[in-house]
PDB file of N, CA and C in Angstrom:
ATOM      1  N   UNK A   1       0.837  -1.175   0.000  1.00  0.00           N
ATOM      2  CA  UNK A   1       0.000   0.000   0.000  1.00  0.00           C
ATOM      3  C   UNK A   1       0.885   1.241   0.000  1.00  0.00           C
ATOM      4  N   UNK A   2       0.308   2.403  -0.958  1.00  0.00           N
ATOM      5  CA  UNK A   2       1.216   3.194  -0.748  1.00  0.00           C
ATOM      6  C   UNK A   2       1.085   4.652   0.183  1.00  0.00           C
ATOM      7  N   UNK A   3       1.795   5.249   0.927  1.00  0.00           N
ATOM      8  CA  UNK A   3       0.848   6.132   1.720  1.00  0.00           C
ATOM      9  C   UNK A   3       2.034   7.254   1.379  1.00  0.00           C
ATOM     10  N   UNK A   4       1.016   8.863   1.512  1.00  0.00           N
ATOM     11  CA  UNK A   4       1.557   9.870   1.225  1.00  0.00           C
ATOM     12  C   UNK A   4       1.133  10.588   2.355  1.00  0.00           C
ATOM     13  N   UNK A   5       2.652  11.119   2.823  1.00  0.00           N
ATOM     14  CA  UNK A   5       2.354  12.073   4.034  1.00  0.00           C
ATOM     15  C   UNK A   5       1.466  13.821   3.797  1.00  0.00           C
ATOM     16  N   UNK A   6       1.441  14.019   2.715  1.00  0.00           N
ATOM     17  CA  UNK A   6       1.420  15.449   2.123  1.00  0.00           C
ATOM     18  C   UNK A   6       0.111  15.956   1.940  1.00  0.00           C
ATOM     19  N   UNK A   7      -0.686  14.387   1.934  1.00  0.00           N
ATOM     20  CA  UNK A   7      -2.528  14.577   1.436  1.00  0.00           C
ATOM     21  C   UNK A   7      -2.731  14.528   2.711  1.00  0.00           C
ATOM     22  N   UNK A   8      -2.551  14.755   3.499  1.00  0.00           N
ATOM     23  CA  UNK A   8      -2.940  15.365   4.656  1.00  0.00           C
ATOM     24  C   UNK A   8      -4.907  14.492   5.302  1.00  0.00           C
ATOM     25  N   UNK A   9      -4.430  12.843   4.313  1.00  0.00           N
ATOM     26  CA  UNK A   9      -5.805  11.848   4.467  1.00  0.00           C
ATOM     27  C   UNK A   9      -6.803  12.135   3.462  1.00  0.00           C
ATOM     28  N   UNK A  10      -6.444  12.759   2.667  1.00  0.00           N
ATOM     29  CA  UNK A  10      -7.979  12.898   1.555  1.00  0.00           C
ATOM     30  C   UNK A  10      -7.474  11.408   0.587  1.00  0.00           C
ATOM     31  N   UNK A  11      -8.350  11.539   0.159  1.00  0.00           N
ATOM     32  CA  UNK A  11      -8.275  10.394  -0.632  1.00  0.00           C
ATOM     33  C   UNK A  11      -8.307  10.483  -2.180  1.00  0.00           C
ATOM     34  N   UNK A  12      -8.169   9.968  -2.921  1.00  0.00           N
ATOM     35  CA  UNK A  12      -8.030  10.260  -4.731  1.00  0.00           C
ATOM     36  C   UNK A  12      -9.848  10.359  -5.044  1.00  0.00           C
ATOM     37  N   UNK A  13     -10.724   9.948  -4.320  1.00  0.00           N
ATOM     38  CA  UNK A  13     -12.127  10.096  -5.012  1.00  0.00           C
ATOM     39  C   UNK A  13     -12.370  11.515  -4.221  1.00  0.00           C
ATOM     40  N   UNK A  14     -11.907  11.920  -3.307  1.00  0.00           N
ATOM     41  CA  UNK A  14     -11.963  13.512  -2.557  1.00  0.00           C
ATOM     42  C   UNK A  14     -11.248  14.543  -3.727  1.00  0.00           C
ATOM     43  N   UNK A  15     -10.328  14.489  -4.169  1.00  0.00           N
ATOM     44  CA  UNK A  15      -9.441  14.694  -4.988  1.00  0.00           C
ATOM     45  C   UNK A  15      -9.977  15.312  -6.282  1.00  0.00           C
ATOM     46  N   UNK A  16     -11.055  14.126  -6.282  1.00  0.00           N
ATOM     47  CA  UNK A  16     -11.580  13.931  -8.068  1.00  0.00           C
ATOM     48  C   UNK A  16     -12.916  14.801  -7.939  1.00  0.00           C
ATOM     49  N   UNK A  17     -13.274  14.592  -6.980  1.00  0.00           N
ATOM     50  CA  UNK A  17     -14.884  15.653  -6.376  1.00  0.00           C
ATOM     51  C   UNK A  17     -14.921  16.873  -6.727  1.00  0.00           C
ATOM     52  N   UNK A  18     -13.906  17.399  -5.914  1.00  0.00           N
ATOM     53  CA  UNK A  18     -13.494  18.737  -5.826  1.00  0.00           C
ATOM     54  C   UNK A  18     -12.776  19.215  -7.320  1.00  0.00           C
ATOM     55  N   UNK A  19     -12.372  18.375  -8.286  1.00  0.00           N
ATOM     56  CA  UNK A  19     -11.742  18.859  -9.440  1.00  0.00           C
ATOM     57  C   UNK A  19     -12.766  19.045 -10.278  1.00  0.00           C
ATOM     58  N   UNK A  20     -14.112  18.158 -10.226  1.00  0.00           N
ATOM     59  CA  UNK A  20     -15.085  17.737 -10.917  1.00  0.00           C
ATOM     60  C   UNK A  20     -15.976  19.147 -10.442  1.00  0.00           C
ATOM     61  N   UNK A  21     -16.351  19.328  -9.234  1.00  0.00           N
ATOM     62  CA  UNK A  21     -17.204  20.032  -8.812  1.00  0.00           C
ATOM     63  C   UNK A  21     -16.742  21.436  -9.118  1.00  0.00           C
ATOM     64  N   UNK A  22     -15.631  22.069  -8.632  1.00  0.00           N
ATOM     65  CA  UNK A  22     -14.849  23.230  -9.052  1.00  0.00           C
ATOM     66  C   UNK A  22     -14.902  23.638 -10.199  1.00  0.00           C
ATOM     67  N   UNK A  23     -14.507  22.585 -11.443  1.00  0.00           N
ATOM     68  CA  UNK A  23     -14.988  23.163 -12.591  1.00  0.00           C
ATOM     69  C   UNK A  23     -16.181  23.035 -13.087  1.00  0.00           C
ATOM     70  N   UNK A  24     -16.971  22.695 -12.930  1.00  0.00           N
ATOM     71  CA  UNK A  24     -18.390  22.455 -12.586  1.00  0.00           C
ATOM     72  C   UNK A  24     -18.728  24.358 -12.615  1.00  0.00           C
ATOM     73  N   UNK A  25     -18.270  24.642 -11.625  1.00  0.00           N
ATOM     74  CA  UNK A  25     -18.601  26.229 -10.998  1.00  0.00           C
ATOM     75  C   UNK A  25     -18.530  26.805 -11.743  1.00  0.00           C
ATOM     76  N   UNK A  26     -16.762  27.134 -12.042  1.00  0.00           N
ATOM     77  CA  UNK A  26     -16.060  27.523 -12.785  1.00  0.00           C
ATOM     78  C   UNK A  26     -16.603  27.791 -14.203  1.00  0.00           C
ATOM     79  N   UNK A  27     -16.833  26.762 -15.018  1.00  0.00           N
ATOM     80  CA  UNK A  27     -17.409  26.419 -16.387  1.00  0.00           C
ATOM     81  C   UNK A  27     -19.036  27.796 -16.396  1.00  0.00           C
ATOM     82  N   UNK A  28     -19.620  27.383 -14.890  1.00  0.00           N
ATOM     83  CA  UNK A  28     -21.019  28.107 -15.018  1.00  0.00           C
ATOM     84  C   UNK A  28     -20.842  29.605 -15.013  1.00  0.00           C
ATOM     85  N   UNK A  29     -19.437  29.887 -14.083  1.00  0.00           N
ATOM     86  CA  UNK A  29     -19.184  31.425 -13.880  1.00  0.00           C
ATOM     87  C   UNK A  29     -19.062  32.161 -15.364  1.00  0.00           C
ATOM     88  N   UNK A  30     -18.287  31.526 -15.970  1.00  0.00           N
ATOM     89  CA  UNK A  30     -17.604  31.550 -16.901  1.00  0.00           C
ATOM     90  C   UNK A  30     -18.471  32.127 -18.381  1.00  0.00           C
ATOM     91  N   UNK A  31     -19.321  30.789 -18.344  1.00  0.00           N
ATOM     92  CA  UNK A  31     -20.456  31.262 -19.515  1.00  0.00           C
ATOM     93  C   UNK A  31     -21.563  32.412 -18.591  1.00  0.00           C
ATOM     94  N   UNK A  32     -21.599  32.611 -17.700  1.00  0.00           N
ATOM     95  CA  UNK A  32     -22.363  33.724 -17.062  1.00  0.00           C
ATOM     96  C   UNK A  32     -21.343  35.035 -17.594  1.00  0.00           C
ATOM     97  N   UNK A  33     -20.787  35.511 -17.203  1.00  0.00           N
ATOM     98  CA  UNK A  33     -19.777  36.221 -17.816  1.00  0.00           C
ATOM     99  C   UNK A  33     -19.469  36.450 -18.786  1.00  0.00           C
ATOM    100  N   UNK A  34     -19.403  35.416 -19.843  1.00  0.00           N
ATOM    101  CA  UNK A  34     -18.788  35.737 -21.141  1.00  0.00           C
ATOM    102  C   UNK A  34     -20.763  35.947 -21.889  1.00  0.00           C
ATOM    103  N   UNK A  35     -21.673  35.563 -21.448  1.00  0.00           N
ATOM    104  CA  UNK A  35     -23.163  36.362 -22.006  1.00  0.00           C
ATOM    105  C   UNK A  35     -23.130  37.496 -21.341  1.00  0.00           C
ATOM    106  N   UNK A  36     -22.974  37.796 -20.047  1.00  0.00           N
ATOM    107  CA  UNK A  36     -22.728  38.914 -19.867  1.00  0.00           C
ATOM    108  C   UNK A  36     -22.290  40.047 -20.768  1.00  0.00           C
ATOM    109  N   UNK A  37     -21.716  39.761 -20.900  1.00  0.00           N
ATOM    110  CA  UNK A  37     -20.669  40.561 -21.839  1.00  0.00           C
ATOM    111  C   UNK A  37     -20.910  40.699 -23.329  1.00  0.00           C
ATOM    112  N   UNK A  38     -21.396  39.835 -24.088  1.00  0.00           N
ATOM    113  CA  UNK A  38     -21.999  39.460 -25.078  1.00  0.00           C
ATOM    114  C   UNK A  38     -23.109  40.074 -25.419  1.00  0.00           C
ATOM    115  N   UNK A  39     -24.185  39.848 -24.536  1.00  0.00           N
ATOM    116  CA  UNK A  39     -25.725  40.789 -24.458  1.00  0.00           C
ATOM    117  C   UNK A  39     -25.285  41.765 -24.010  1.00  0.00           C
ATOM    118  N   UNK A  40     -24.228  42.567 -23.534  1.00  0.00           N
ATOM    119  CA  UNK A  40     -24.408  43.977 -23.041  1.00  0.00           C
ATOM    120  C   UNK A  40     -23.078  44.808 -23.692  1.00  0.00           C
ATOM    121  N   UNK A  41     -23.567  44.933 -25.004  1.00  0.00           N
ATOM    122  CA  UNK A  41     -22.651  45.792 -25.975  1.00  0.00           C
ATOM    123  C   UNK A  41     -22.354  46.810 -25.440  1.00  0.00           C
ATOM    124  N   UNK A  42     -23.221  48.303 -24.626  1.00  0.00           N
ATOM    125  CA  UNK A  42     -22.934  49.109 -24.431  1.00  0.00           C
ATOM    126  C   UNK A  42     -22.261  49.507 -23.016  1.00  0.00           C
ATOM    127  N   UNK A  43     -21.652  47.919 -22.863  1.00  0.00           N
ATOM    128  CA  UNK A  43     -21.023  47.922 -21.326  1.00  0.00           C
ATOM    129  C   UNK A  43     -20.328  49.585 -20.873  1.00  0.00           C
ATOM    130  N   UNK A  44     -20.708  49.555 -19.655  1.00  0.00           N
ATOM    131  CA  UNK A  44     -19.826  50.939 -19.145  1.00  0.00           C
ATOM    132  C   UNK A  44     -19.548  50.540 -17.800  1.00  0.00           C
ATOM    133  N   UNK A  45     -19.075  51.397 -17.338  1.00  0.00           N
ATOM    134  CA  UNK A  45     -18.740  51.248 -15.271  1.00  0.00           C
ATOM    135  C   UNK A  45     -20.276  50.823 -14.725  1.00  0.00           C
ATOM    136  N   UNK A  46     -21.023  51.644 -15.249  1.00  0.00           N
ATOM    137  CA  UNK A  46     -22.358  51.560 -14.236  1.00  0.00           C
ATOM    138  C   UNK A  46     -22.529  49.966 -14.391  1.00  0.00           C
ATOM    139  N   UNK A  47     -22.919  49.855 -15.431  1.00  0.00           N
ATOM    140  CA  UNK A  47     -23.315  48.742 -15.864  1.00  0.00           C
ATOM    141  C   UNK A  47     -22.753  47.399 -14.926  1.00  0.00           C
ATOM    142  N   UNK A  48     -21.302  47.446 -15.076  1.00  0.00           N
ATOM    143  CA  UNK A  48     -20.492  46.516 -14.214  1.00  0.00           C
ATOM    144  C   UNK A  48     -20.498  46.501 -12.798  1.00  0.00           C
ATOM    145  N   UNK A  49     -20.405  47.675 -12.506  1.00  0.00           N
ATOM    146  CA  UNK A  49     -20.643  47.900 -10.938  1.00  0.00           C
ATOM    147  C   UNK A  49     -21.982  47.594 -10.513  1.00  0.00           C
ATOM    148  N   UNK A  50     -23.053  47.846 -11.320  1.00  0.00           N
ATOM    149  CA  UNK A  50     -24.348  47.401 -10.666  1.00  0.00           C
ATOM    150  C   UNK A  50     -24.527  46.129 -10.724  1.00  0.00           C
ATOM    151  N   UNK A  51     -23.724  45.084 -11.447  1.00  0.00           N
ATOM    152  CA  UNK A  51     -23.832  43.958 -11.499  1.00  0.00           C
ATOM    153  C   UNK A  51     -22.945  43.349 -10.251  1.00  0.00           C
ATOM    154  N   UNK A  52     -21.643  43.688 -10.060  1.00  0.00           N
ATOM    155  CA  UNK A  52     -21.084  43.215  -8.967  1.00  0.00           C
ATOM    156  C   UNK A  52     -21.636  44.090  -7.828  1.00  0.00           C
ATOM    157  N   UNK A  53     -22.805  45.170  -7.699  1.00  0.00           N
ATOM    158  CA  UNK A  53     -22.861  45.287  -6.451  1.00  0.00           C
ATOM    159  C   UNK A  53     -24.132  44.492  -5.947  1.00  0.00           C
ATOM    160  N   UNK A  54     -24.933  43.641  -6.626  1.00  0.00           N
ATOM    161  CA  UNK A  54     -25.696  42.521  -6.195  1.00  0.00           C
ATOM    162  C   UNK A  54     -25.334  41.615  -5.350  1.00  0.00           C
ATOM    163  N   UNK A  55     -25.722  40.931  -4.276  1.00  0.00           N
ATOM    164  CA  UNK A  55     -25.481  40.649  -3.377  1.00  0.00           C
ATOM    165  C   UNK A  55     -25.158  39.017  -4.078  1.00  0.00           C
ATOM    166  N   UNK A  56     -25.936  38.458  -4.603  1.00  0.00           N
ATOM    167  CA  UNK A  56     -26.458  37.062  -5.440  1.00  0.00           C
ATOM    168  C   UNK A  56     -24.573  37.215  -6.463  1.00  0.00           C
ATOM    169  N   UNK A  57     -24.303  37.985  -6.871  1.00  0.00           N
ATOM    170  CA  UNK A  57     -23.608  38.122  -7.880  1.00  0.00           C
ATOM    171  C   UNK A  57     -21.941  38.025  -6.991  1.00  0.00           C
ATOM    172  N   UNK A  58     -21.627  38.784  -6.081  1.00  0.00           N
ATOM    173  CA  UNK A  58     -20.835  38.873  -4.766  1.00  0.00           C
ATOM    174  C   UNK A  58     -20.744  37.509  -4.582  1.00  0.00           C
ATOM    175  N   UNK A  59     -21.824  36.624  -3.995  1.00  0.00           N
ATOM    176  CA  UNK A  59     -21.715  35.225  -3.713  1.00  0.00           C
ATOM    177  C   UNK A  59     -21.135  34.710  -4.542  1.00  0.00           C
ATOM    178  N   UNK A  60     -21.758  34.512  -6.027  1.00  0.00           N
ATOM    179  CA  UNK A  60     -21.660  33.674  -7.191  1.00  0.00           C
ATOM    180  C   UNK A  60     -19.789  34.283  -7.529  1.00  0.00           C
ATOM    181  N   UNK A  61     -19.543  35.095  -7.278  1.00  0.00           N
ATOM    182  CA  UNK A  61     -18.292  35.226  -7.873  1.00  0.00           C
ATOM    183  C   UNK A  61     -17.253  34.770  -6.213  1.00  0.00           C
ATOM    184  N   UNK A  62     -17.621  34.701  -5.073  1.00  0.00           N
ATOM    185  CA  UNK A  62     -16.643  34.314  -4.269  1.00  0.00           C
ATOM    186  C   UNK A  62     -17.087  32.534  -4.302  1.00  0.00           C
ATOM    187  N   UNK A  63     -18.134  32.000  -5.032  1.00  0.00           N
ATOM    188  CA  UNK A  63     -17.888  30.648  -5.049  1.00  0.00           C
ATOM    189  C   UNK A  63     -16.970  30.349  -5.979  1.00  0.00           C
ATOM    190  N   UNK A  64     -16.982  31.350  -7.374  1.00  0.00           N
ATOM    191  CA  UNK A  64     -15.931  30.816  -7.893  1.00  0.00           C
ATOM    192  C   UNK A  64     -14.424  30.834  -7.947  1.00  0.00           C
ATOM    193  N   UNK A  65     -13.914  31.864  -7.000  1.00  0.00           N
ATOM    194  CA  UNK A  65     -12.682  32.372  -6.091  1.00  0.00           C
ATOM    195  C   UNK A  65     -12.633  30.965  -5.215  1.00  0.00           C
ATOM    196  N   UNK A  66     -13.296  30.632  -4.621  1.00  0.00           N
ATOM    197  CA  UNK A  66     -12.874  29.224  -3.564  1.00  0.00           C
ATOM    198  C   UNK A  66     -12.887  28.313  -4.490  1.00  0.00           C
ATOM    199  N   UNK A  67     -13.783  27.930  -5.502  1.00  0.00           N
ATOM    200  CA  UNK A  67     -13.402  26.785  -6.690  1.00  0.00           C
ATOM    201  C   UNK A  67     -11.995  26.798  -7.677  1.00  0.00           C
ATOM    202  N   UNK A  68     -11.652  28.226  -7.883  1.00  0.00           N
ATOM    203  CA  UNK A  68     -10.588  28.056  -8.636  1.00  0.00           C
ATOM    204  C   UNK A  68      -9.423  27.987  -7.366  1.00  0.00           C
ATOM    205  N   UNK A  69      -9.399  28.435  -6.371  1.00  0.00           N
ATOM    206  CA  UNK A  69      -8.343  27.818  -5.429  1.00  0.00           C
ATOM    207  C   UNK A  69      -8.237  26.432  -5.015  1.00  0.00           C
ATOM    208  N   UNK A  70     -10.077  25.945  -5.048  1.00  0.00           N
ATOM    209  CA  UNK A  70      -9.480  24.866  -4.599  1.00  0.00           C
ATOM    210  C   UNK A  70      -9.300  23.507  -5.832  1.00  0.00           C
ATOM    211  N   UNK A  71      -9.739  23.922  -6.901  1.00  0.00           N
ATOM    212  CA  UNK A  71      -9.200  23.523  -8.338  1.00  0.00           C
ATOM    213  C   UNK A  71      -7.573  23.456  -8.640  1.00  0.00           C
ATOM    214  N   UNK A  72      -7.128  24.743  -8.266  1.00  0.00           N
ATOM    215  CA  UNK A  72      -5.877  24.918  -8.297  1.00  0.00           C
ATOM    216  C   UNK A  72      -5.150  24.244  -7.225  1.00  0.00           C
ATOM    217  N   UNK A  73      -5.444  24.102  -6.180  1.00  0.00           N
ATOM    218  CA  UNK A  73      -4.503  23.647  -5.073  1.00  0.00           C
ATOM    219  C   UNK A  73      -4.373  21.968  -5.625  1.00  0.00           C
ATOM    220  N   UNK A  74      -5.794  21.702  -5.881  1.00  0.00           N
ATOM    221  CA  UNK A  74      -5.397  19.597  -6.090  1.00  0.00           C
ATOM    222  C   UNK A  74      -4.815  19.662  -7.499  1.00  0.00           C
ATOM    223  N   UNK A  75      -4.897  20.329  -8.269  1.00  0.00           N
ATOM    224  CA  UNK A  75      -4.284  20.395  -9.723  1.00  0.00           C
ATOM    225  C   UNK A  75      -2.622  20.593  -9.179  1.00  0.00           C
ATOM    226  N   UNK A  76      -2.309  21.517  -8.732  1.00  0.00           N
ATOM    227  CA  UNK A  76      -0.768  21.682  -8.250  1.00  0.00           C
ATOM    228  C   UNK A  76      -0.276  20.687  -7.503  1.00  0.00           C
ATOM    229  N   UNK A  77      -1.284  20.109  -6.040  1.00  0.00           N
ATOM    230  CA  UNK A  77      -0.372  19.262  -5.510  1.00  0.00           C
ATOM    231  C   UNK A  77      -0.232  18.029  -6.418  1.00  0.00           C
ATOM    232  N   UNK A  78      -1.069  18.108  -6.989  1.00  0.00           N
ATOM    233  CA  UNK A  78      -0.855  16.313  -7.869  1.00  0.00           C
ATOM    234  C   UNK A  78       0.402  16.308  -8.724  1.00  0.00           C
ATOM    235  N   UNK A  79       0.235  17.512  -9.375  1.00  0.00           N
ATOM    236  CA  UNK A  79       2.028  18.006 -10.409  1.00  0.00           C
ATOM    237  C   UNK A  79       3.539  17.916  -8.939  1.00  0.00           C
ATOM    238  N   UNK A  80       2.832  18.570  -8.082  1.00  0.00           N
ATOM    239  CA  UNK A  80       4.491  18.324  -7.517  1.00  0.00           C
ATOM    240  C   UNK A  80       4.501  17.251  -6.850  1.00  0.00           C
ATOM    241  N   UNK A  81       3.251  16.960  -6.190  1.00  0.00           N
ATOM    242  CA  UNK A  81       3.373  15.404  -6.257  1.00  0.00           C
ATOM    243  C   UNK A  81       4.196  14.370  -7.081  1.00  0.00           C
ATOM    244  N   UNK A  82       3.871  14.269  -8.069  1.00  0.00           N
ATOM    245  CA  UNK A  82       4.270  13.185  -9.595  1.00  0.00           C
ATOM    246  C   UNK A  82       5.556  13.481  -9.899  1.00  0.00           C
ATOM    247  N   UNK A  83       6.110  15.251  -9.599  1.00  0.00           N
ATOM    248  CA  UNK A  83       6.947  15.502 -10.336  1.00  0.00           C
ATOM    249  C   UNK A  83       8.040  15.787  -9.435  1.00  0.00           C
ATOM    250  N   UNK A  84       7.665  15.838  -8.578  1.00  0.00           N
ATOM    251  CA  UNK A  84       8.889  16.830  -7.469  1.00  0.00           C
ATOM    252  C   UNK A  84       9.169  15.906  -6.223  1.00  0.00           C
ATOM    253  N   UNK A  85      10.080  15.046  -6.574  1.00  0.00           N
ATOM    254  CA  UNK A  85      10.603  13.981  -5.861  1.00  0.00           C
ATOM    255  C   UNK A  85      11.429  14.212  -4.369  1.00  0.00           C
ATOM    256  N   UNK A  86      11.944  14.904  -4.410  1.00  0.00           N
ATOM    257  CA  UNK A  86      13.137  15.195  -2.988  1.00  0.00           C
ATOM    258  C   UNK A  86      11.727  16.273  -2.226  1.00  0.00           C
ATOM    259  N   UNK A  87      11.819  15.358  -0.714  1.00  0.00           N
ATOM    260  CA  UNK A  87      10.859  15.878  -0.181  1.00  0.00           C
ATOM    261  C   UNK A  87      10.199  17.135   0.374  1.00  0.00           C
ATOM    262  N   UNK A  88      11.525  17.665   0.529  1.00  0.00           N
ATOM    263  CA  UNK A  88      11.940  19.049   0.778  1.00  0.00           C
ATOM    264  C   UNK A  88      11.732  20.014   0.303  1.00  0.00           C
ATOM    265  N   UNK A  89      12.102  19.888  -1.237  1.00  0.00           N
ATOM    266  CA  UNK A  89      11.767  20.813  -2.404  1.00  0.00           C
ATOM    267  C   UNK A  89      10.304  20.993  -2.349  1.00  0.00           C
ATOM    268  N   UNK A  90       9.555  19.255  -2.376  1.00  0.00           N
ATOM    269  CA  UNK A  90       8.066  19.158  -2.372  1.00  0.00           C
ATOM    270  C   UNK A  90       7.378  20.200  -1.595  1.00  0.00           C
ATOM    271  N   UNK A  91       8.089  20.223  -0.445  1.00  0.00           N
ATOM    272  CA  UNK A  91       7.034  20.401   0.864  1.00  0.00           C
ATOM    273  C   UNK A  91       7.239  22.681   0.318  1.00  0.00           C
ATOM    274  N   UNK A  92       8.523  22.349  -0.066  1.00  0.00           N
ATOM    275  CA  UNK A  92       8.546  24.138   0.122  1.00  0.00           C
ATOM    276  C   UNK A  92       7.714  24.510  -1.143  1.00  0.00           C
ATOM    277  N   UNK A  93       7.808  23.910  -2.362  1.00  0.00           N
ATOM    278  CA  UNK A  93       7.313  24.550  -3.551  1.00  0.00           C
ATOM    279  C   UNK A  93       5.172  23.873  -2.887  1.00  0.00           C
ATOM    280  N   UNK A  94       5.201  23.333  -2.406  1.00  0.00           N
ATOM    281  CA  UNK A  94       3.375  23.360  -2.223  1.00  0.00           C
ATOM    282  C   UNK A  94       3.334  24.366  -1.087  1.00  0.00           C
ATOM    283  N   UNK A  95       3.987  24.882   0.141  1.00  0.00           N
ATOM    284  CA  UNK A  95       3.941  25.698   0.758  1.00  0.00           C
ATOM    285  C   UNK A  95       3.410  27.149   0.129  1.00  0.00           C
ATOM    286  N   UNK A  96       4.731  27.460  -1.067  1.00  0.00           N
ATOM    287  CA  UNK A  96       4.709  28.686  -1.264  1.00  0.00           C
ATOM    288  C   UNK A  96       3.237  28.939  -2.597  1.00  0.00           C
ATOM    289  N   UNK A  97       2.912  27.379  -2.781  1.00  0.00           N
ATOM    290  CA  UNK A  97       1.746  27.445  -3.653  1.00  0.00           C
ATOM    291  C   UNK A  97       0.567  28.401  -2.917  1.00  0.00           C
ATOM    292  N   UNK A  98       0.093  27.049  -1.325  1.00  0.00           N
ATOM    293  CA  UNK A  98      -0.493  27.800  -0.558  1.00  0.00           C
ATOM    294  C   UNK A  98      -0.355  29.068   0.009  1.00  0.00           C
ATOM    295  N   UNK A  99       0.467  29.733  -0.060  1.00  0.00           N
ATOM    296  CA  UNK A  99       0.735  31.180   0.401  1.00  0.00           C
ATOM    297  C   UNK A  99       0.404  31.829  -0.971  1.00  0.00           C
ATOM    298  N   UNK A 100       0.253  31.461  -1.711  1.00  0.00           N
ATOM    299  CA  UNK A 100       0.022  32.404  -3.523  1.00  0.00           C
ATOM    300  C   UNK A 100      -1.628  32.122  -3.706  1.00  0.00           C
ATOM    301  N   UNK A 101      -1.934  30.977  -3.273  1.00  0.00           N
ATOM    302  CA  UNK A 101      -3.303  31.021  -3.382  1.00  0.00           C
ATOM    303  C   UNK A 101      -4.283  31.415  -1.797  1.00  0.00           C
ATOM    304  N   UNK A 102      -3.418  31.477  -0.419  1.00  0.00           N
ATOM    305  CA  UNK A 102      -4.163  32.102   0.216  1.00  0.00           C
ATOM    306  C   UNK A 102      -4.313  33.443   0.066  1.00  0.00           C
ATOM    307  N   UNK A 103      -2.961  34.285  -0.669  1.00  0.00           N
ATOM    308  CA  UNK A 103      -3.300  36.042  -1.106  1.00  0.00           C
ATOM    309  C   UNK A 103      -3.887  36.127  -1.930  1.00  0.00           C
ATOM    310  N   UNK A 104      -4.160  35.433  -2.548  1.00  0.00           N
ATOM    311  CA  UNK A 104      -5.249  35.206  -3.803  1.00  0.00           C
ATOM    312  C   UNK A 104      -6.968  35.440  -3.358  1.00  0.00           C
ATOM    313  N   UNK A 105      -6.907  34.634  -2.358  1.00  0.00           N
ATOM    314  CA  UNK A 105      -8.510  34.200  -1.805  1.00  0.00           C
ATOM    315  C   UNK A 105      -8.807  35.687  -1.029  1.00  0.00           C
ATOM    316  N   UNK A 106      -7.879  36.087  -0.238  1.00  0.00           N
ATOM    317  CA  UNK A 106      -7.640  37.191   0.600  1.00  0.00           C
ATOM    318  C   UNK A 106      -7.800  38.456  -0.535  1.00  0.00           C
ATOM    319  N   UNK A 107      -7.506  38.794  -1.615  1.00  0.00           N
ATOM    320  CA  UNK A 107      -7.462  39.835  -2.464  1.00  0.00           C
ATOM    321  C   UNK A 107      -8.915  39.924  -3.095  1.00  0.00           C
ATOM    322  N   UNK A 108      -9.021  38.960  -3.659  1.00  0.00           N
ATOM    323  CA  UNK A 108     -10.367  38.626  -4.146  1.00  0.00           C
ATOM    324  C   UNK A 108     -11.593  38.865  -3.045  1.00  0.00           C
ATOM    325  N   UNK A 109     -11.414  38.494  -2.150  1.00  0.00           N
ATOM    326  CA  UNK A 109     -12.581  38.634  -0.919  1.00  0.00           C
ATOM    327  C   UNK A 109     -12.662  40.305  -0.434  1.00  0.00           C
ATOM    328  N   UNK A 110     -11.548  41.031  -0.790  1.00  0.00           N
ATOM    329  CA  UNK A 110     -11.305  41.771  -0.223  1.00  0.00           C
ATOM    330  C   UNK A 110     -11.836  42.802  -1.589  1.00  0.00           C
ATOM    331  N   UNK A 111     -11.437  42.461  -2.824  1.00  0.00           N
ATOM    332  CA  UNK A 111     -12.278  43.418  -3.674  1.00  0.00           C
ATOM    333  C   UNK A 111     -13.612  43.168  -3.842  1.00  0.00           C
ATOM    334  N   UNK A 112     -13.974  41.824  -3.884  1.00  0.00           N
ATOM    335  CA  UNK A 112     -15.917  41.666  -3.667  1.00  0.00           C
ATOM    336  C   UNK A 112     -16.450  42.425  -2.607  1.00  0.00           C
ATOM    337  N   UNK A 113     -15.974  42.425  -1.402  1.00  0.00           N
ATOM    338  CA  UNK A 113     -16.726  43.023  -0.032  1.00  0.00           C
ATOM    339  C   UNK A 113     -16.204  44.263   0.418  1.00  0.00           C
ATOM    340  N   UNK A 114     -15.123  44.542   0.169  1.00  0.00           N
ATOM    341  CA  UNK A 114     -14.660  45.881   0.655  1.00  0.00           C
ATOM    342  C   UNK A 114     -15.371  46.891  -0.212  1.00  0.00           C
ATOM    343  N   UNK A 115     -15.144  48.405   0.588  1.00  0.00           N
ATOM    344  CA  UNK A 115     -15.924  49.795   0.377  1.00  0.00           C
ATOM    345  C   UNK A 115     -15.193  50.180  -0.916  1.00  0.00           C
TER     346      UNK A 115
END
């Protein structure tokens, strides 16, 4: 059996959920956005701002801020997983992943909700 100290106990069908489900989101944000944009030729500030200042819209875009992090985090650890053999290297290059995608989550949260 083989065991990995780094998955921290999730398992490969946890793994596959969250890759499945994330882009799942992702995919929906995505075509929301790109009709957005599409039906509204005469886009301006107002326009955009009244759309992100909806409360429904705020949500829908910080679900997809936690999906693409957490899309990104099992997509990365699986690459340095597979690829990044000496344990050390492993542990620092997924560290500094998580520190790039917690300022990430933190920036993003912080332009949806802040004044």
């Amino acid at each position: 059996m083989v065991t990995n100290i780094t998955n921290f106990g999730r398992s490969g069908l946890s793994d596959w959920l969250i890759q499945r489900a994330s882009a799942v989101i992702l995919a929906l944000y995505t075509l929301f956005i790109v009709g957005f944009l599409l039906f509204n030729s005469g886009l301006d500030y107002a326009a955009w701002s009244g759309l992100f200042a909806q409360t429904w819209m705020r949500i829908f875009s910080l679900l997809a801020f936690v999906s693409l992090a957490a899309h990104a985090w099992v997509g990365l650890w699986t690459v340095t997983t597979d690829y990044l053999k000496p344990t050390g290297i492993r542990i620092g290059v997924q560290f500094i992943i998580i520190l790039a995608i917690f300022v990430f989550l933190v920036w993003g949260i912080t332009v949806l909700w802040g004044a």
